[in-house]
C-alpha atoms as a PDB file:
ATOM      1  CA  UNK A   1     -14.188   8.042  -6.083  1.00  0.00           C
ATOM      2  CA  UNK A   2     -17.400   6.941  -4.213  1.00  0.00           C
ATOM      3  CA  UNK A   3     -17.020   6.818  -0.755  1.00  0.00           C
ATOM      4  CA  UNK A   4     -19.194   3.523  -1.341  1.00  0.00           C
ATOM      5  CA  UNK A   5     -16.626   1.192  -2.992  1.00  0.00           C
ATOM      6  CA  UNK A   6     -14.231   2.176   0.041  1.00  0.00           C
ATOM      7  CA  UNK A   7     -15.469  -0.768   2.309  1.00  0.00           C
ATOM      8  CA  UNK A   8     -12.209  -2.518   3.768  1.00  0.00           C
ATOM      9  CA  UNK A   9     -10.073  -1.199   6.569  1.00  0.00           C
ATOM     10  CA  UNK A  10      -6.583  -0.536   5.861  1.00  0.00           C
ATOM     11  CA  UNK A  11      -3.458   0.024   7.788  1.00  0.00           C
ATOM     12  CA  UNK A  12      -0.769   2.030   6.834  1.00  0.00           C
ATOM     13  CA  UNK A  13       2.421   0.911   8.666  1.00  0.00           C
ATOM     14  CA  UNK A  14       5.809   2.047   8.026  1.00  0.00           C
ATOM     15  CA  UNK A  15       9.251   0.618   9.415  1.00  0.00           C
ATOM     16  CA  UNK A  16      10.943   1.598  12.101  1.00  0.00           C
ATOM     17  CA  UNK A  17      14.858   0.457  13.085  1.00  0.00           C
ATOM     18  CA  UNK A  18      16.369  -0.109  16.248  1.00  0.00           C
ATOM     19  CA  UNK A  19      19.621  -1.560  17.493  1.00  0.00           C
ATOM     20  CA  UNK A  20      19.917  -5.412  18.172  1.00  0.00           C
ATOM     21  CA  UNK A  21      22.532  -5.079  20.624  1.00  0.00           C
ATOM     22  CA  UNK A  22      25.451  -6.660  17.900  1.00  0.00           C
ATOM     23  CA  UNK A  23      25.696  -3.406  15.797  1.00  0.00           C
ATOM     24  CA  UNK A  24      22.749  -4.517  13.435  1.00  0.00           C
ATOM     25  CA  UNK A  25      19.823  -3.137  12.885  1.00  0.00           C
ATOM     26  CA  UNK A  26      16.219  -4.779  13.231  1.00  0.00           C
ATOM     27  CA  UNK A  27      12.994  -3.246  11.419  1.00  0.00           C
ATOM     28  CA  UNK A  28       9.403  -3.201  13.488  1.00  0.00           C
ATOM     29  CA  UNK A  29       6.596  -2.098  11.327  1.00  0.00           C
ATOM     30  CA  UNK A  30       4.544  -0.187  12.870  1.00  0.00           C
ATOM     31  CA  UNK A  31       0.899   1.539  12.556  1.00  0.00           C
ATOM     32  CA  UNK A  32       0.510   5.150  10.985  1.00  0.00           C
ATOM     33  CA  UNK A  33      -2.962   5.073  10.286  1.00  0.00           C
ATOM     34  CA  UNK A  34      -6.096   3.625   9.431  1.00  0.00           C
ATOM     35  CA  UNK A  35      -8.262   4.364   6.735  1.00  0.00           C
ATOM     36  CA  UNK A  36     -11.088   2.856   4.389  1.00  0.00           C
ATOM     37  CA  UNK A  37     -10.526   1.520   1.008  1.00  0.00           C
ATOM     38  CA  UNK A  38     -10.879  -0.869  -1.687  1.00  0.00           C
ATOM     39  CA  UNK A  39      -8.322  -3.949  -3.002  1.00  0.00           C
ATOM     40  CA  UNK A  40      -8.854  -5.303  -6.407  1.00  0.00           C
ATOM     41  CA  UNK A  41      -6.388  -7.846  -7.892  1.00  0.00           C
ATOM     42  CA  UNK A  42      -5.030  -7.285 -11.235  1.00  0.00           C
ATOM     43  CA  UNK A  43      -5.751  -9.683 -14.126  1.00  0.00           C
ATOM     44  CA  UNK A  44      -5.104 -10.227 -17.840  1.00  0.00           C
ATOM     45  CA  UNK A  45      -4.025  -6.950 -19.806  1.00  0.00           C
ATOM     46  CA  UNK A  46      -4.074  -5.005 -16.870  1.00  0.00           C
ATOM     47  CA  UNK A  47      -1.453  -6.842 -14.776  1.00  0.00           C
ATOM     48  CA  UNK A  48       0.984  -7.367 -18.201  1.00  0.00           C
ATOM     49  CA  UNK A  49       0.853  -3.581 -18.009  1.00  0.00           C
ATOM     50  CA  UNK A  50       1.500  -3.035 -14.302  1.00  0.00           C
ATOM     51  CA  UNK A  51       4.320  -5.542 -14.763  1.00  0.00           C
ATOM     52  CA  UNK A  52       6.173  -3.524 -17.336  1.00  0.00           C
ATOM     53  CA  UNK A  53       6.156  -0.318 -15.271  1.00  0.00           C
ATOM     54  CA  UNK A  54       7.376  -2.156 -12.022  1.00  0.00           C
ATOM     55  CA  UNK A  55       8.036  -5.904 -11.458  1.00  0.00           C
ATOM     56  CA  UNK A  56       5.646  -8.152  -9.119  1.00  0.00           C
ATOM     57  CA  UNK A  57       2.435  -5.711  -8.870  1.00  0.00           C
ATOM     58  CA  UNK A  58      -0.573  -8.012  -8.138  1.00  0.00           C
ATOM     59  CA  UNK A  59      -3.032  -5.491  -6.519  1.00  0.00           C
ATOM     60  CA  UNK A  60      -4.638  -1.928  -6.706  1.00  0.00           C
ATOM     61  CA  UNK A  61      -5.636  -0.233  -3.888  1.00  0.00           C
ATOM     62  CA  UNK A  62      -7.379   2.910  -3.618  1.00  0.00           C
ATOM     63  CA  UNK A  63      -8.062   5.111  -0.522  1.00  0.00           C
ATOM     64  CA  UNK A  64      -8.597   8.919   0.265  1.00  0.00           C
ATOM     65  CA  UNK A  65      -5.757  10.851  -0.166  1.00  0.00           C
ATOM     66  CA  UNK A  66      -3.619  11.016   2.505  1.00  0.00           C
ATOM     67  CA  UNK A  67      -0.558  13.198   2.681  1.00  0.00           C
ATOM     68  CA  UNK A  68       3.101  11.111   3.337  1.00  0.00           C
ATOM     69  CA  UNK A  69       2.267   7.807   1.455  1.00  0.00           C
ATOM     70  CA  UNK A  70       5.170   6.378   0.307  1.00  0.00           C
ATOM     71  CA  UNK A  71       6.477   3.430  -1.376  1.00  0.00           C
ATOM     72  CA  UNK A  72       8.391   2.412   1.764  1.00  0.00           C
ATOM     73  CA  UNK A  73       5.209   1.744   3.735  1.00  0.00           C
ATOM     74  CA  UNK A  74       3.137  -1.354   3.498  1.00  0.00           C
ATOM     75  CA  UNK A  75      -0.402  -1.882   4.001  1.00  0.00           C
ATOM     76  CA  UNK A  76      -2.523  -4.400   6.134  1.00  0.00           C
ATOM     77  CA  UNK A  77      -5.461  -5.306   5.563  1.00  0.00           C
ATOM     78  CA  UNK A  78      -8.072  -5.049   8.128  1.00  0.00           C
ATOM     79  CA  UNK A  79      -6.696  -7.406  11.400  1.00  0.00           C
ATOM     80  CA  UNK A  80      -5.653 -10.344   9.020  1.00  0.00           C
ATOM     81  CA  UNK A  81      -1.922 -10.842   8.496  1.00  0.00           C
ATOM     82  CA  UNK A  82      -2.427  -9.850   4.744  1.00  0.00           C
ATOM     83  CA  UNK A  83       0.007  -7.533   4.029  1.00  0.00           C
ATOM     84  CA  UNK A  84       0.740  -5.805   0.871  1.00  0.00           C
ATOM     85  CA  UNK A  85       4.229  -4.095  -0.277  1.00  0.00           C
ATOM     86  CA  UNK A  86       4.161  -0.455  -1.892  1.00  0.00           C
ATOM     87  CA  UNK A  87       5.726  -0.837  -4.924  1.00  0.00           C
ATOM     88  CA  UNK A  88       5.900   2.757  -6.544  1.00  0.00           C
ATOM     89  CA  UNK A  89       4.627   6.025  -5.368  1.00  0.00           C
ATOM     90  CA  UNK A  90       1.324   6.425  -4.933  1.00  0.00           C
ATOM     91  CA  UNK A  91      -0.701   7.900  -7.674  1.00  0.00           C
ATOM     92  CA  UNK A  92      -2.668  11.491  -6.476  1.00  0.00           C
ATOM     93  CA  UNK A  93      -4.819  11.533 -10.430  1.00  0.00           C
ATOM     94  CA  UNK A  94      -5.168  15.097 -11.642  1.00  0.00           C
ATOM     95  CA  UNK A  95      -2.895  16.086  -8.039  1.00  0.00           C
ATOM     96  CA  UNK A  96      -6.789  16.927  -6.780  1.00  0.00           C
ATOM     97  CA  UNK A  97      -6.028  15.532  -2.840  1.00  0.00           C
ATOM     98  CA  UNK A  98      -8.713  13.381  -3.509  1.00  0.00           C
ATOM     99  CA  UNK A  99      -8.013   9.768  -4.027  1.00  0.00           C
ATOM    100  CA  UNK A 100      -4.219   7.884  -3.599  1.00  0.00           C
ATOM    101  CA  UNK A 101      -3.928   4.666  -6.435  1.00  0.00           C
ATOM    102  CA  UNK A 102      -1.256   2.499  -5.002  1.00  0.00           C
ATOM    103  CA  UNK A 103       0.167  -0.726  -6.871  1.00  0.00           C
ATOM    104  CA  UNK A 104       1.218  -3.091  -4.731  1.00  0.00           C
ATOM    105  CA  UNK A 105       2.640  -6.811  -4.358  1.00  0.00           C
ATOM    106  CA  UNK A 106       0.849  -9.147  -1.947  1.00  0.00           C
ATOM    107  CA  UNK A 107       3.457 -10.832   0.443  1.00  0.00           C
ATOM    108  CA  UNK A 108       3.353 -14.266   0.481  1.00  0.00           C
END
């Protein structure tokens, strides 16, 4: 991955819950960490593909691996209220620590 095509900031944020006072619980997301990478939207072939390995995926997103990526995180982009839903694990190709592929639904 060329550090070059990683040019949009990225947000990490995962859920936290607390009490509402009635015995419920409410979630706040919340921000992990930021890091640089790159959004494309899928089209044609590949999102017929994408679709038949998990429902709704409408983006790829790659970043630098980090470790603790999950598929119950979501991702913001930069400081817009464009938020994206994890909807597998994360992909680590050839398990190098090098690069997370996420597929992810756009919210909204």
């Amino acid at each position: 991955m060329r550090s070059g095509s990683l040019k949009l900031r990225l947000t990490i944020q995962s859920v936290t819950s607390t009490g509402d006072g009635m015995g419920g619980s409410v979630g706040t997301w919340t921000d992990d960490r930021t890091v640089w990478g790159a959004v494309w939207p899928l089209r044609g072939q590949e999102l017929i593909v994408a679709q038949q390995q998990q429902s709704e995926i409408t983006h790829q997103i790659s970043i630098r691996y980090v470790d603790g990526v999950t598929a119950k995180n979501r991702i913001r982009l930069g400081d817009s209220t464009t938020y994206f839903d994890i909807m597998s694990p994360p992909i680590n190709p050839e398990m190098a620590n090098k690069e997370l592929r996420i597929y992810a639904r756009q919210q909204g």
